[in-house]
C-alpha atoms as a PDB file:
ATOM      1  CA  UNK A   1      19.221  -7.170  28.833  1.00  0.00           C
ATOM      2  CA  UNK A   2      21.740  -4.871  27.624  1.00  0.00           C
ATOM      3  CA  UNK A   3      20.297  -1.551  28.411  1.00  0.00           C
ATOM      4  CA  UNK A   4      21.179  -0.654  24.479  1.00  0.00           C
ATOM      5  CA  UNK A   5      18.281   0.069  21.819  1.00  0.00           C
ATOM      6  CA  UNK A   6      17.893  -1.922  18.812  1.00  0.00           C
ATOM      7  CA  UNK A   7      19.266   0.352  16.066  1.00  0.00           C
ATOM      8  CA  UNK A   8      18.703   0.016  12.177  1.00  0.00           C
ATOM      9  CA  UNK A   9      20.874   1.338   9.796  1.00  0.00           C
ATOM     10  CA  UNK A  10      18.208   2.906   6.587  1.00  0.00           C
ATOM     11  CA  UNK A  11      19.119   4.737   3.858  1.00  0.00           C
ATOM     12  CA  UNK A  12      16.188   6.218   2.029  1.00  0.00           C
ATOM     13  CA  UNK A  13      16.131   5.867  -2.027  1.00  0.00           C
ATOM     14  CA  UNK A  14      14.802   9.234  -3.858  1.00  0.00           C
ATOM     15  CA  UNK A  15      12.887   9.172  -7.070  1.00  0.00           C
ATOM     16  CA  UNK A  16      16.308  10.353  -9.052  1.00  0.00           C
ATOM     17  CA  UNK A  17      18.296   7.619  -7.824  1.00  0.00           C
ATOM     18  CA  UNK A  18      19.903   9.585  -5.340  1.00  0.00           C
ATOM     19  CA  UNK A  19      20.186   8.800  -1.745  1.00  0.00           C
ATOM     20  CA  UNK A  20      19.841  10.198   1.639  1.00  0.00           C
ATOM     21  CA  UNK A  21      21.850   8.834   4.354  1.00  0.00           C
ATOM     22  CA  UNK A  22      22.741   5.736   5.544  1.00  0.00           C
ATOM     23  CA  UNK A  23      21.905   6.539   8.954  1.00  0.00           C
ATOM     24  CA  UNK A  24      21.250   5.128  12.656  1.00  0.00           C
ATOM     25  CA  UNK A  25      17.624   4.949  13.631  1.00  0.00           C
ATOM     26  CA  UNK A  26      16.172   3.333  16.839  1.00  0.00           C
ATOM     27  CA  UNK A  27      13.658   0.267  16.898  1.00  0.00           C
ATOM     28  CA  UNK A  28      11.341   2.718  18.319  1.00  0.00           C
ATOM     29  CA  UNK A  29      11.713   5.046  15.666  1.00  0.00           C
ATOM     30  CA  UNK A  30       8.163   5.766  13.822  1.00  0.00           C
ATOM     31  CA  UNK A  31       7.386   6.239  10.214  1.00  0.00           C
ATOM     32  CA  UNK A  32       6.400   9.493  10.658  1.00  0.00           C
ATOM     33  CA  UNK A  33       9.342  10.759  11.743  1.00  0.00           C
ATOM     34  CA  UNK A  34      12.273   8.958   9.583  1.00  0.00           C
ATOM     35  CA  UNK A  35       9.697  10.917   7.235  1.00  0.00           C
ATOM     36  CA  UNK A  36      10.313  14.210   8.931  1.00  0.00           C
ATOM     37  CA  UNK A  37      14.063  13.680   8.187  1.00  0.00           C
ATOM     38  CA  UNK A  38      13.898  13.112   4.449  1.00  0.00           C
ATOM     39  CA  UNK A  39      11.932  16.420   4.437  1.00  0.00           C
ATOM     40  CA  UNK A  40      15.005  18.065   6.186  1.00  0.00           C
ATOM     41  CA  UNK A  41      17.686  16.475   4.474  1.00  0.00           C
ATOM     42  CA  UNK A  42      15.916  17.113   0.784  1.00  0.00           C
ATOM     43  CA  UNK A  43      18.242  18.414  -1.614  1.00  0.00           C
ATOM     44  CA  UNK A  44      17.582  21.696  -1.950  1.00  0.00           C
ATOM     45  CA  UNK A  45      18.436  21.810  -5.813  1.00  0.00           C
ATOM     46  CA  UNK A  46      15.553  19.226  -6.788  1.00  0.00           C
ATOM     47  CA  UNK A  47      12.533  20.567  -7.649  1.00  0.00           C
ATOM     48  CA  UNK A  48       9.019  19.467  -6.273  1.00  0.00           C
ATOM     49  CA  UNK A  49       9.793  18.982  -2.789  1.00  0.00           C
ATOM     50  CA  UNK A  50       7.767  17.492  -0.093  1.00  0.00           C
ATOM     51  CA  UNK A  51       6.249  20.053   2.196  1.00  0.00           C
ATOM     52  CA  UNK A  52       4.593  17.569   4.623  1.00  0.00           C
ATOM     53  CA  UNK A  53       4.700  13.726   6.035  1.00  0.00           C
ATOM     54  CA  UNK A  54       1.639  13.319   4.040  1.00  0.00           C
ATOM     55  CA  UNK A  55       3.393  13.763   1.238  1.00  0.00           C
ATOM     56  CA  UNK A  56       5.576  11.092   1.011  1.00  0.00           C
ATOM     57  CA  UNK A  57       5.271   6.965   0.933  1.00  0.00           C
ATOM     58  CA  UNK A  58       7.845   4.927   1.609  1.00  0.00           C
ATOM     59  CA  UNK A  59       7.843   1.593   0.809  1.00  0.00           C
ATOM     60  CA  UNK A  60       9.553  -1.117   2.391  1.00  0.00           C
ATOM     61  CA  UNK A  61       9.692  -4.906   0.641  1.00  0.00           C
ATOM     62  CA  UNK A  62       7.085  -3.986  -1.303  1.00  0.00           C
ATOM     63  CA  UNK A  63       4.844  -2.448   1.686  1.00  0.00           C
ATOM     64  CA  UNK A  64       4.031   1.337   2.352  1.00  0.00           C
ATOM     65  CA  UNK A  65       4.660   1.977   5.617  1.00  0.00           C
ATOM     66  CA  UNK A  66       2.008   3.884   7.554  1.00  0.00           C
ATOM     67  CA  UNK A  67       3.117   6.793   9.744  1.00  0.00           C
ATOM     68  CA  UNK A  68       2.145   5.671  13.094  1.00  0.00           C
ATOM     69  CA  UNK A  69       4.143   2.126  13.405  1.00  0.00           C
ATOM     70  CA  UNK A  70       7.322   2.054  14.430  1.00  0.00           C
ATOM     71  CA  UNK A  71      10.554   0.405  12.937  1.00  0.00           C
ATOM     72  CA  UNK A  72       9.967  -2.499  15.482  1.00  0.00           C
ATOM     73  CA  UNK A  73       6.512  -3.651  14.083  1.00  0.00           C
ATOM     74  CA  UNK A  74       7.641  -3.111  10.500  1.00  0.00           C
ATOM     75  CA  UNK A  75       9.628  -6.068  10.611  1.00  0.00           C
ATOM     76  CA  UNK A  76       8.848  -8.906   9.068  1.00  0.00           C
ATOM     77  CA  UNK A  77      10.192 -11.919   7.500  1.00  0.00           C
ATOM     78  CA  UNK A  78      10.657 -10.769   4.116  1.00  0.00           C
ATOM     79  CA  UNK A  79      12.405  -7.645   5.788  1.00  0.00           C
ATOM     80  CA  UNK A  80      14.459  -7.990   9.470  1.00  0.00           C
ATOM     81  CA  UNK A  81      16.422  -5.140   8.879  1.00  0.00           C
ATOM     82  CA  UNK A  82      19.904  -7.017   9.480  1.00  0.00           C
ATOM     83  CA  UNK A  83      22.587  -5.064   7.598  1.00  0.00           C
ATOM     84  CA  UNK A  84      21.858  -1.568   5.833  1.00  0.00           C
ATOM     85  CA  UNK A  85      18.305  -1.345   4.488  1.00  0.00           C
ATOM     86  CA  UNK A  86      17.373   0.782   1.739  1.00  0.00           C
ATOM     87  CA  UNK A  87      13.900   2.531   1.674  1.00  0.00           C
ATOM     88  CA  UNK A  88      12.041   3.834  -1.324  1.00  0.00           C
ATOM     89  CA  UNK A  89      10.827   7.029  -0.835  1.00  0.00           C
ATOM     90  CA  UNK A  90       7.707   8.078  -3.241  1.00  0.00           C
ATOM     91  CA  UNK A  91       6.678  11.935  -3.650  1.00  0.00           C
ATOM     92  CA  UNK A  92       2.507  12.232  -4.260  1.00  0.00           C
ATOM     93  CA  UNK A  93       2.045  14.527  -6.624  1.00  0.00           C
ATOM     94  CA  UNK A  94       0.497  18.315  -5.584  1.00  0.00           C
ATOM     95  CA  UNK A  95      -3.396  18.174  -5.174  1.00  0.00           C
ATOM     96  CA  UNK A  96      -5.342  20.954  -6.160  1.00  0.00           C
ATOM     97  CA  UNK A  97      -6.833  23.186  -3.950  1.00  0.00           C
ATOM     98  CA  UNK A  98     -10.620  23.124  -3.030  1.00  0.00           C
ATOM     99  CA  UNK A  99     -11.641  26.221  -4.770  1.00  0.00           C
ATOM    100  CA  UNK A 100      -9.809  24.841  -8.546  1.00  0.00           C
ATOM    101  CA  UNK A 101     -11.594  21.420  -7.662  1.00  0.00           C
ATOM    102  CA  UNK A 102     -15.028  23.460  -7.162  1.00  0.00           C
ATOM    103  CA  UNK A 103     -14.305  25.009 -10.511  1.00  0.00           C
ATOM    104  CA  UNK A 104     -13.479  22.528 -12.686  1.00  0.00           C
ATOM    105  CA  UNK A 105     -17.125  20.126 -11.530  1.00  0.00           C
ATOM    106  CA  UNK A 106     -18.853  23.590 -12.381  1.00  0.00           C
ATOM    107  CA  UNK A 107     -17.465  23.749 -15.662  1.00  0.00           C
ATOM    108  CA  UNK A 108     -18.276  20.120 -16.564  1.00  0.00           C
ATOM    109  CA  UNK A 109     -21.758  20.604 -15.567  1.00  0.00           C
ATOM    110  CA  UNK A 110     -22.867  23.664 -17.776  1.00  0.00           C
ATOM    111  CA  UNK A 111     -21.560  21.239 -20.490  1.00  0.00           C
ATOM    112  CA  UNK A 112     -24.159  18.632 -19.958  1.00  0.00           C
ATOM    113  CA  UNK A 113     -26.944  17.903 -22.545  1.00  0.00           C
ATOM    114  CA  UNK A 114     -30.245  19.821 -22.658  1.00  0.00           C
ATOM    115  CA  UNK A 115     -31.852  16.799 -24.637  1.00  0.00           C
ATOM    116  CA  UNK A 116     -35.422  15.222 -23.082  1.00  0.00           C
ATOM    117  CA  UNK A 117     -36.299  11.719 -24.021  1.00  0.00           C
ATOM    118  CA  UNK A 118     -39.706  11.523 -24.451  1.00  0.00           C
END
């Protein structure tokens, strides 16, 4: 063995088109943090940021890759990662707080129907 890590080279495609990176990442590398550095390196001029890991996918070969595996187990034969391998990096849109979720189901139920089948 040669003592070095495995390293991938990713670059991570944004919505827009643009890019962030390419950069160096090691095998061991998980999800959740290559995830950590698109929310650092997001352009600061786009609007509707990511505030968390949570809210971003990114999709590799067609798979979304969940936040606890590493690089390493992503691979597969569709994707080995030889060469520079571009990511897709989805933004969920905002939820809605608790309280504006409680209000709207209140307001659809003083809506409902006072009829009685008899």
């Amino acid at each position: 063995m040669s003592g070095m890590q495995e390293q991938f080279e990713i670059k991570f495609r944004l919505p827009d088109g643009t890019d962030i990176g390419p950069k160096q990442y090691p095998a061991a590398s998980t999800v959740a943090t290559l995830k950590e550095t698109i929310i650092a390196q997001w352009p600061k001029d786009k609007e509707k940021g990511p505030r968390t890991v949570n809210d971003l996918k990114l999709i590799n070969a067609g798979k979304i890759l969940e936040n606890n595996r590493t690089l390493s187990e992503c691979k597969s034969p569709i994707c080995d990662f030889s060469g520079m391998t571009t990511m897709h990096v989805v933004v969920r849109a905002p939820t809605q707080d608790k309280q504006s979720d409680k209000r709207a189901a209140k307001k659809t139920k003083d809506f409902r129907c006072g009829c009685a089948i008899m």
